[in-house]
PDB file of N, CA and C in Angstrom:
ATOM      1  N   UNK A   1      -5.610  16.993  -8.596  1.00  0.00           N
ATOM      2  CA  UNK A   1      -5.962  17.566  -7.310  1.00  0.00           C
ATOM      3  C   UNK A   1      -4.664  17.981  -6.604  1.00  0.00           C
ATOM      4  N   UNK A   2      -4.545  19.083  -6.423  1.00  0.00           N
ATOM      5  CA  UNK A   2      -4.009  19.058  -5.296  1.00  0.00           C
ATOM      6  C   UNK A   2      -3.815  19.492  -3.947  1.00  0.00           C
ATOM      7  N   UNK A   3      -2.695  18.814  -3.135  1.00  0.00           N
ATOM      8  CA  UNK A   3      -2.809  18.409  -1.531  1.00  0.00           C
ATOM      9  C   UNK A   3      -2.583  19.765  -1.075  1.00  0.00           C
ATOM     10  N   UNK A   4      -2.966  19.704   0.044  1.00  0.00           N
ATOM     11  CA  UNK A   4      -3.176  20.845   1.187  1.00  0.00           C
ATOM     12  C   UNK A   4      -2.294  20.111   2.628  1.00  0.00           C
ATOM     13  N   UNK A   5      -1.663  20.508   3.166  1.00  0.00           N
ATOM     14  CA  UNK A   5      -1.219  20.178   4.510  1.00  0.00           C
ATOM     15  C   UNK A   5      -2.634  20.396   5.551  1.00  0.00           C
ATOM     16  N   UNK A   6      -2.717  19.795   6.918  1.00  0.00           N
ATOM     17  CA  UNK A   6      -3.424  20.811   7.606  1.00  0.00           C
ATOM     18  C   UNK A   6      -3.188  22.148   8.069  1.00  0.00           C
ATOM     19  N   UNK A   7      -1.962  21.968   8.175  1.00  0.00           N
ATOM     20  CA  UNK A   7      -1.462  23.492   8.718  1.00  0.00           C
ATOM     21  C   UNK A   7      -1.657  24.828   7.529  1.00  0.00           C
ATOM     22  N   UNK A   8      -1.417  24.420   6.031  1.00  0.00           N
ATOM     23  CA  UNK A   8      -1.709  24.875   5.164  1.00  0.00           C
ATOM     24  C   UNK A   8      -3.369  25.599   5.341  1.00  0.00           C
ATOM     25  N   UNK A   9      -4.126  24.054   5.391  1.00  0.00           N
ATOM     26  CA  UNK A   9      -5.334  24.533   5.441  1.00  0.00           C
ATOM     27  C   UNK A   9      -6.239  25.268   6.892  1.00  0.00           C
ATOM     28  N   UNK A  10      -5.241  24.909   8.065  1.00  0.00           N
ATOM     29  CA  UNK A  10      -5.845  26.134   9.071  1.00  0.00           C
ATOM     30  C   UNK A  10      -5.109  27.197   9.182  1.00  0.00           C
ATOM     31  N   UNK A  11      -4.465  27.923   8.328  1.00  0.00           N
ATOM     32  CA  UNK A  11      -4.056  28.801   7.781  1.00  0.00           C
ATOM     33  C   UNK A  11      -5.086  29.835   6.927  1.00  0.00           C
ATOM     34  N   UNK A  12      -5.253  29.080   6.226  1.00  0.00           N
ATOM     35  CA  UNK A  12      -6.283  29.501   5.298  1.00  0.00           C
ATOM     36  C   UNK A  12      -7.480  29.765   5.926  1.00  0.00           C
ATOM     37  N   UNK A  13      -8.488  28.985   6.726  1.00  0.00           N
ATOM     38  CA  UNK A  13      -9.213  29.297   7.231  1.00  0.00           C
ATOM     39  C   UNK A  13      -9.378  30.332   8.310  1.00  0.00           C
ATOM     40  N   UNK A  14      -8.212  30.575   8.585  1.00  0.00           N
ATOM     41  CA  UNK A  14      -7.957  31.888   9.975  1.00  0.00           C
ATOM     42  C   UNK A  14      -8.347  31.432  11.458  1.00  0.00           C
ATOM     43  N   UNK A  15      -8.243  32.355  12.251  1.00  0.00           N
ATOM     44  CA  UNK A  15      -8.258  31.522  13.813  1.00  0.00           C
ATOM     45  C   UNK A  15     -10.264  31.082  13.835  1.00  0.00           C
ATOM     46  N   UNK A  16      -9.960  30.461  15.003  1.00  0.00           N
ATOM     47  CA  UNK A  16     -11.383  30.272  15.610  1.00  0.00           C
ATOM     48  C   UNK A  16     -12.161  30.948  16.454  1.00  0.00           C
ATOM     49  N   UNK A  17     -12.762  31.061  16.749  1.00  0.00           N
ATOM     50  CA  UNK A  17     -13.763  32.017  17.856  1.00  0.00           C
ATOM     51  C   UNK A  17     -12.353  31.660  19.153  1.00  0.00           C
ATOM     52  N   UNK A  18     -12.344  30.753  19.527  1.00  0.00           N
ATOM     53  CA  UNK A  18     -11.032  30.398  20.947  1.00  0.00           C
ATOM     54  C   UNK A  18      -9.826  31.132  20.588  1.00  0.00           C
ATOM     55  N   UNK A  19      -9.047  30.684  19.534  1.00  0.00           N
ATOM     56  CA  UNK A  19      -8.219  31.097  19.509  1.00  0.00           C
ATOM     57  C   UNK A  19      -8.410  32.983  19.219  1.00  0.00           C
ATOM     58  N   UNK A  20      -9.418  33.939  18.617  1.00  0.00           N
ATOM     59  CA  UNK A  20      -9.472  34.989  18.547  1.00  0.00           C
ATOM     60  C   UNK A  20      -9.618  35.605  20.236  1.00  0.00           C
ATOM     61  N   UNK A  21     -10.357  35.226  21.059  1.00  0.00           N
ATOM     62  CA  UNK A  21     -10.287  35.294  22.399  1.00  0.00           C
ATOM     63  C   UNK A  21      -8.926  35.321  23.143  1.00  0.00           C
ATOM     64  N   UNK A  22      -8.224  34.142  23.040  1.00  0.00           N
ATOM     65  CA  UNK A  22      -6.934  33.990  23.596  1.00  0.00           C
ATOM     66  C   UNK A  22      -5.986  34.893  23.119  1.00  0.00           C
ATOM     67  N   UNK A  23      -6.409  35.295  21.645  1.00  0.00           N
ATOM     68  CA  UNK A  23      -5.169  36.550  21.277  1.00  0.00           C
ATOM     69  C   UNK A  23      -5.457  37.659  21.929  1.00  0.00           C
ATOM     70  N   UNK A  24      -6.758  37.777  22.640  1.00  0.00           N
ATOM     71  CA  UNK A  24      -6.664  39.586  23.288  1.00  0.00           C
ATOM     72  C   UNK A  24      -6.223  39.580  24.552  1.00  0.00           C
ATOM     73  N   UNK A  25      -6.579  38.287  25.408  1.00  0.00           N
ATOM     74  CA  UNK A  25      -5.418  38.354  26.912  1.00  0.00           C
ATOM     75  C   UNK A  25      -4.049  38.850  26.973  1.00  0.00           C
ATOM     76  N   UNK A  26      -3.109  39.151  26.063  1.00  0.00           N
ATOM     77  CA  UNK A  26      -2.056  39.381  26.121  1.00  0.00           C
ATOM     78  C   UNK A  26      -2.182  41.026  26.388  1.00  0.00           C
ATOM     79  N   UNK A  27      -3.667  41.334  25.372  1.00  0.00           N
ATOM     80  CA  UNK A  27      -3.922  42.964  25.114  1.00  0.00           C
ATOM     81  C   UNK A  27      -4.286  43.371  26.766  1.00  0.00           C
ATOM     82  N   UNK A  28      -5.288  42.475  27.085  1.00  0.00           N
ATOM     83  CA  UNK A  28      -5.778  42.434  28.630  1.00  0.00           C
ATOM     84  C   UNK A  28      -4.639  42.863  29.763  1.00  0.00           C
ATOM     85  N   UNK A  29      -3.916  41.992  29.311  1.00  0.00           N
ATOM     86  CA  UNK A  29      -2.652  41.602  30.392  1.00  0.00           C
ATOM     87  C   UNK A  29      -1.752  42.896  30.382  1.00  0.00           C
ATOM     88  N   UNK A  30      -1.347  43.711  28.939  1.00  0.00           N
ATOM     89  CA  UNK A  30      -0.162  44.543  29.231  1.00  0.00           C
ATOM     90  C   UNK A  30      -1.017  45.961  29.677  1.00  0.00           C
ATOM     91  N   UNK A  31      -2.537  46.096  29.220  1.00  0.00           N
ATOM     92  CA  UNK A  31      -3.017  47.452  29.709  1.00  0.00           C
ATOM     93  C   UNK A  31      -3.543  47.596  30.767  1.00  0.00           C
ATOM     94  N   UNK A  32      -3.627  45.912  31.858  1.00  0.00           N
ATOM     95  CA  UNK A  32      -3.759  46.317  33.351  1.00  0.00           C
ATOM     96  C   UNK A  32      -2.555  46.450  33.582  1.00  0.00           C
ATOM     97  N   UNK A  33      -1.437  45.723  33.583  1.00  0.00           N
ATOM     98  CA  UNK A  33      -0.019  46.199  33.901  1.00  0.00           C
ATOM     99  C   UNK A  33       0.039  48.114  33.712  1.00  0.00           C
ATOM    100  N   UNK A  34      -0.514  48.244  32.903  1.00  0.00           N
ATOM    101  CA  UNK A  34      -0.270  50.120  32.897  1.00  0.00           C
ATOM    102  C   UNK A  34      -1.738  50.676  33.820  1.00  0.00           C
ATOM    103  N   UNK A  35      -2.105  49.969  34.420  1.00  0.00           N
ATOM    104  CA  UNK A  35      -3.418  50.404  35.118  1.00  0.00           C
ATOM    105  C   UNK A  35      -4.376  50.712  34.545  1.00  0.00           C
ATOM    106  N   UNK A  36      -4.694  50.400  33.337  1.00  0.00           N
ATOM    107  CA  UNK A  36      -5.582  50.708  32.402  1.00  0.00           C
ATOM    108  C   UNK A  36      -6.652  49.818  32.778  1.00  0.00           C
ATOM    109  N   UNK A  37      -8.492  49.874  32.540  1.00  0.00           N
ATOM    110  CA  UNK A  37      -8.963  49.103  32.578  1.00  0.00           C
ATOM    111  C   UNK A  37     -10.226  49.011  31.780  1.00  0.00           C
ATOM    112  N   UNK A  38      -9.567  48.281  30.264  1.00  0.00           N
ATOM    113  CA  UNK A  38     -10.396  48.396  29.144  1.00  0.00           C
ATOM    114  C   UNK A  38      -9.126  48.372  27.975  1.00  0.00           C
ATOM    115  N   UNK A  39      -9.591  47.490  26.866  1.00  0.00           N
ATOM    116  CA  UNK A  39      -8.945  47.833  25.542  1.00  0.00           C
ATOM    117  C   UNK A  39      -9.830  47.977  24.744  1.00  0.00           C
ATOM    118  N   UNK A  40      -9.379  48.135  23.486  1.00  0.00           N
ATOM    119  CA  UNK A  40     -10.389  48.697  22.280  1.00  0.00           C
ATOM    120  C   UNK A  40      -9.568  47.638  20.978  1.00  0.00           C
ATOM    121  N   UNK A  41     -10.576  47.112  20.419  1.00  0.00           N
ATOM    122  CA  UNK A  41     -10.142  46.003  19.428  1.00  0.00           C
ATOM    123  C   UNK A  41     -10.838  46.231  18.126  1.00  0.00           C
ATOM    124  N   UNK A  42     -10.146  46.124  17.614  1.00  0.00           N
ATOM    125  CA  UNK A  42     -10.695  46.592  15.757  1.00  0.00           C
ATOM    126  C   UNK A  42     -10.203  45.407  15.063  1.00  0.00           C
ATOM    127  N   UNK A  43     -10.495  45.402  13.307  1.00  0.00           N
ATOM    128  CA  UNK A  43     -10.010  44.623  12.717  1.00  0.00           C
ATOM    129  C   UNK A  43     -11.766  43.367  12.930  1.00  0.00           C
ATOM    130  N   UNK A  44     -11.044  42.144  12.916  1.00  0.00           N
ATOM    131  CA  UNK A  44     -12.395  41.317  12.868  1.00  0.00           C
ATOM    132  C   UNK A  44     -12.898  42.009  14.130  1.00  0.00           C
ATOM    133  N   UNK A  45     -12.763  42.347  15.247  1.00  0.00           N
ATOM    134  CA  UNK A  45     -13.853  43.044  16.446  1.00  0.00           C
ATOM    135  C   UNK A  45     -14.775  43.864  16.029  1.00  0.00           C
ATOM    136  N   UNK A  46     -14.274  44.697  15.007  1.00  0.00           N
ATOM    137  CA  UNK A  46     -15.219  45.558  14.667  1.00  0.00           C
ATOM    138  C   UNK A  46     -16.066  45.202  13.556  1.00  0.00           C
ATOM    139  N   UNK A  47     -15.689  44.694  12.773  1.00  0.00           N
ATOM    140  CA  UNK A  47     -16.290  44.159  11.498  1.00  0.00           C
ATOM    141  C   UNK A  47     -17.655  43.275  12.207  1.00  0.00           C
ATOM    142  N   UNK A  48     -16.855  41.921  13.008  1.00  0.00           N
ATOM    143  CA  UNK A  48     -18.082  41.131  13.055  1.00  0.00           C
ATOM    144  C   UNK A  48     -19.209  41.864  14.318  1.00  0.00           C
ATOM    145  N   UNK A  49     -18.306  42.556  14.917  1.00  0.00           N
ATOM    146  CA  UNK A  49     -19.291  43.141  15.764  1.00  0.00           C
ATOM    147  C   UNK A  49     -20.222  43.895  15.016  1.00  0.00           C
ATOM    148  N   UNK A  50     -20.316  44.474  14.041  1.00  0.00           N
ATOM    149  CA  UNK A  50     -20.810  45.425  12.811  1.00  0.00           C
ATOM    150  C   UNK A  50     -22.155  44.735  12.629  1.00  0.00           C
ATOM    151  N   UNK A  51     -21.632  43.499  12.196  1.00  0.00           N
ATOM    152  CA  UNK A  51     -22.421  42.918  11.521  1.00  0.00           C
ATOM    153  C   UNK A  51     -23.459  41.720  12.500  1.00  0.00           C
ATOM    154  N   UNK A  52     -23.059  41.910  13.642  1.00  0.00           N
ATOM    155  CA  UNK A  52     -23.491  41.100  14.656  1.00  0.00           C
ATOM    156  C   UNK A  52     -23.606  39.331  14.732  1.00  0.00           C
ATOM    157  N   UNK A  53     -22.305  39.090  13.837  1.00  0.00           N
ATOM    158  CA  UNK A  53     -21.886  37.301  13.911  1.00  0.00           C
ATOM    159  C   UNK A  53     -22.389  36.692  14.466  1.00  0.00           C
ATOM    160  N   UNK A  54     -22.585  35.458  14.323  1.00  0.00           N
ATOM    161  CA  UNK A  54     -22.788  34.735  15.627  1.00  0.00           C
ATOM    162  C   UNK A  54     -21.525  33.917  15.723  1.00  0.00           C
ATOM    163  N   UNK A  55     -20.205  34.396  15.604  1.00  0.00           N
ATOM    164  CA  UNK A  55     -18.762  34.605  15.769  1.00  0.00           C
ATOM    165  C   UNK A  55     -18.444  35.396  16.662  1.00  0.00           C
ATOM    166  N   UNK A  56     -18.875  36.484  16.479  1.00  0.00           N
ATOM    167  CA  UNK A  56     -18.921  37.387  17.378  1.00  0.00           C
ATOM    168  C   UNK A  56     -19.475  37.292  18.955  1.00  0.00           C
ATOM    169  N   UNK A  57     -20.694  36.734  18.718  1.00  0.00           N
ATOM    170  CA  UNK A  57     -21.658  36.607  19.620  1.00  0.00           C
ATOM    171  C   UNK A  57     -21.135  35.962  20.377  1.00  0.00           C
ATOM    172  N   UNK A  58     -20.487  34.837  19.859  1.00  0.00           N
ATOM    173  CA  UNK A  58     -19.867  33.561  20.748  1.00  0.00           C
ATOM    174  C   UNK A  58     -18.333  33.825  21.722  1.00  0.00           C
ATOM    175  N   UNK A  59     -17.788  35.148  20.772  1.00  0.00           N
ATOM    176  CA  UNK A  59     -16.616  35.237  21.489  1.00  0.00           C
ATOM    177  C   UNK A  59     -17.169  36.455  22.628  1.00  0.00           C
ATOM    178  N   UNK A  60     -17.324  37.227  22.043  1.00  0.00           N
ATOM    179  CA  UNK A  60     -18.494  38.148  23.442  1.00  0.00           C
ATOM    180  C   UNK A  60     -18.813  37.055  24.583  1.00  0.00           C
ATOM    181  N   UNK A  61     -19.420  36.176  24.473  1.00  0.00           N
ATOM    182  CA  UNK A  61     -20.374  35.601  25.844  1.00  0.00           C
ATOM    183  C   UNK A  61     -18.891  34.848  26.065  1.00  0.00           C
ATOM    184  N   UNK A  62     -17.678  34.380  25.532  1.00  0.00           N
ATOM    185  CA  UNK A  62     -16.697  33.671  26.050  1.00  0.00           C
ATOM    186  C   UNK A  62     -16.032  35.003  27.268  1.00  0.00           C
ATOM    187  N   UNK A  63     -15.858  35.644  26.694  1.00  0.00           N
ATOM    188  CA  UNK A  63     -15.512  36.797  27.525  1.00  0.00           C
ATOM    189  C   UNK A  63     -16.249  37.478  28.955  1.00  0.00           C
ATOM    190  N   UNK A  64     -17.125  37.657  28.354  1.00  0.00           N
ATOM    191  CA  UNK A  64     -18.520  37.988  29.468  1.00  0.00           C
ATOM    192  C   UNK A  64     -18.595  36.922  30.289  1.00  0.00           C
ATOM    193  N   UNK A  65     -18.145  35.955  30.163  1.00  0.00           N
ATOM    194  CA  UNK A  65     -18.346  34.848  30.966  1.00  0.00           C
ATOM    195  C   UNK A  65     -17.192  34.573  31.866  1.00  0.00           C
ATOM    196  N   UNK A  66     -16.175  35.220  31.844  1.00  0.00           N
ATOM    197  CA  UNK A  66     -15.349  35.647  32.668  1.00  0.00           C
ATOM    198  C   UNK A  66     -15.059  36.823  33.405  1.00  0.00           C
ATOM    199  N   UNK A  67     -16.420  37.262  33.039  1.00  0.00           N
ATOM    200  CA  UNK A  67     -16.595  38.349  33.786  1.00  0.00           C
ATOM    201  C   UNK A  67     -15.941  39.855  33.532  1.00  0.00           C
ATOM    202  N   UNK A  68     -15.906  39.950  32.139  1.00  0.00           N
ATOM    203  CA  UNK A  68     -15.608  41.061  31.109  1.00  0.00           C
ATOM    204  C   UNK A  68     -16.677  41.609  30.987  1.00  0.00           C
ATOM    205  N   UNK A  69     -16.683  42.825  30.595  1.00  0.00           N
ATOM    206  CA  UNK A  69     -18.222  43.546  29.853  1.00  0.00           C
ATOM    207  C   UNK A  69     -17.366  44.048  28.781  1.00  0.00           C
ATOM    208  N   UNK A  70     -18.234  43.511  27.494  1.00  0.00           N
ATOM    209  CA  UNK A  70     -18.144  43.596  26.413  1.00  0.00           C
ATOM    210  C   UNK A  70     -19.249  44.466  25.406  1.00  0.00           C
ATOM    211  N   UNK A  71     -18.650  45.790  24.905  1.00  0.00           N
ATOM    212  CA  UNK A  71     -19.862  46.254  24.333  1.00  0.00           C
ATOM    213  C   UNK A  71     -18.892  46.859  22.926  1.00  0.00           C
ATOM    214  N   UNK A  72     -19.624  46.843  22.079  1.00  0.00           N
ATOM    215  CA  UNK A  72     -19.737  47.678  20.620  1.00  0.00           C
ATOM    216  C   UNK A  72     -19.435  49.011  20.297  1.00  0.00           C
ATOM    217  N   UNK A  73     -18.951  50.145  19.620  1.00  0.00           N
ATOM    218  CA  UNK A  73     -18.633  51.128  19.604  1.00  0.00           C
ATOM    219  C   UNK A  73     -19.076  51.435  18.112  1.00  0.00           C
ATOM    220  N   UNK A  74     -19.980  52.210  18.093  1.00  0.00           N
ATOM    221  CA  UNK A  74     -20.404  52.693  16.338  1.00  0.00           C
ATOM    222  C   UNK A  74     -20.475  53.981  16.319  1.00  0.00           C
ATOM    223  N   UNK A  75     -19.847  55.040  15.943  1.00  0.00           N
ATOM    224  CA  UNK A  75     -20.528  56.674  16.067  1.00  0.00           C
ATOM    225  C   UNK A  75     -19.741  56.853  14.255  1.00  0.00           C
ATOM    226  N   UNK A  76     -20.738  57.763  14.088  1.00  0.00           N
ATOM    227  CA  UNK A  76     -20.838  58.187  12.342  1.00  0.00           C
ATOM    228  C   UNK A  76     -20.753  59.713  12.046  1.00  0.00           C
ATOM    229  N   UNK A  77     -19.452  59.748  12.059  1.00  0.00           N
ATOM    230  CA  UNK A  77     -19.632  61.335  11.280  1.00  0.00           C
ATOM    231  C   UNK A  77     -19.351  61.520   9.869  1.00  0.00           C
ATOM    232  N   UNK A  78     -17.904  62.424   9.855  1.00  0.00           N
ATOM    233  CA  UNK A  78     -17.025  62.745   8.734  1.00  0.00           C
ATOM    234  C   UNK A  78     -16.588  61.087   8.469  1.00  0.00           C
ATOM    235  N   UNK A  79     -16.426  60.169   8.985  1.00  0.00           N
ATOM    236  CA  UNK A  79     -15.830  58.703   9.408  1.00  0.00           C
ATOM    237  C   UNK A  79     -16.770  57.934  10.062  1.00  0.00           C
ATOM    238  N   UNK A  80     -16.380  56.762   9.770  1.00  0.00           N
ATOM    239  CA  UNK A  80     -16.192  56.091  11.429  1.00  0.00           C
ATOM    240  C   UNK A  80     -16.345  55.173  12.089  1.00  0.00           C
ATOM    241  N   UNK A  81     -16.492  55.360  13.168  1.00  0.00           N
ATOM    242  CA  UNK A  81     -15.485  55.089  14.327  1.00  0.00           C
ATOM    243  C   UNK A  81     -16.290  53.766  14.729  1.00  0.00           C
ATOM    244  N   UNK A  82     -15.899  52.238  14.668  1.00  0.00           N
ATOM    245  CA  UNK A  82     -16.226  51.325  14.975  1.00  0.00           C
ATOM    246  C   UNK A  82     -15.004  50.189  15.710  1.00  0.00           C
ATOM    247  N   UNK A  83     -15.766  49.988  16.946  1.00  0.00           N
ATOM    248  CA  UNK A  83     -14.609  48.946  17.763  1.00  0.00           C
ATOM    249  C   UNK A  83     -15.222  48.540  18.989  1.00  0.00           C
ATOM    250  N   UNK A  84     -14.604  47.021  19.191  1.00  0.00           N
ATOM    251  CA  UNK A  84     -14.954  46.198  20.371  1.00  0.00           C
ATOM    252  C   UNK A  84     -14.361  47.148  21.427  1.00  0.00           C
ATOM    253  N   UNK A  85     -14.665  47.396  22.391  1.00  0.00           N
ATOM    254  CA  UNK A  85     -14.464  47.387  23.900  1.00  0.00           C
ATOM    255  C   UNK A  85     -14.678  46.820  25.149  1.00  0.00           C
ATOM    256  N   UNK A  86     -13.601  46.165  26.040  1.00  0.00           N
ATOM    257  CA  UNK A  86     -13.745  44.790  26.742  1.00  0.00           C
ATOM    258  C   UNK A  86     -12.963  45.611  27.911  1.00  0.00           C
ATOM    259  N   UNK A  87     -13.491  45.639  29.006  1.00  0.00           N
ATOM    260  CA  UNK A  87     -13.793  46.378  30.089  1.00  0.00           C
ATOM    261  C   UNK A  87     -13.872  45.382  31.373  1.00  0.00           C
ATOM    262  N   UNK A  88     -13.012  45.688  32.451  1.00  0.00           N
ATOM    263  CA  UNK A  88     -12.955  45.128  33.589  1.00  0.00           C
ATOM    264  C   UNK A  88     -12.702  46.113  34.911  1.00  0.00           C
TER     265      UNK A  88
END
């Protein structure tokens, strides 16, 4: 058998619904600094949003619950175009 560290193994497993949340405040933070109000998140945002997680679901209502509006982005052409959008 062999050993795994924990750090090894929450590595491996990737972040958590919390910690995926806490990584977009920074996104939050530098595009009101530019007066912006809204980012657009891809990567797992779009995927699990795709697929409608209940990963997803959970980090949505973490958000929404601070009073974000959180909605989905799907349009299908030549491509496409799929992504979270989190709006204040």
């Amino acid at each position: 058998m062999t050993k795994i560290t924990a750090h090894e193994a929450r590595e491996l497993a990737g972040p958590t619904v919390e910690e995926r949340v806490v990584a977009v405040y920074p996104l939050i933070r530098e595009a009101a600094e530019k007066k912006q109000r809204r980012v657009v998140l891809h990567d797992w945002w779009a995927h699990q949003g795709y697929a409608g997680s209940k990963d997803y679901k959970q980090a949505r209502m973490i958000l929404e619950g601070e009073g974000y509006t959180v909605r989905f982005f799907y349009e299908e052409r030549q491509f496409v175009d799929m992504y979270t959008i989190v709006e204040w």
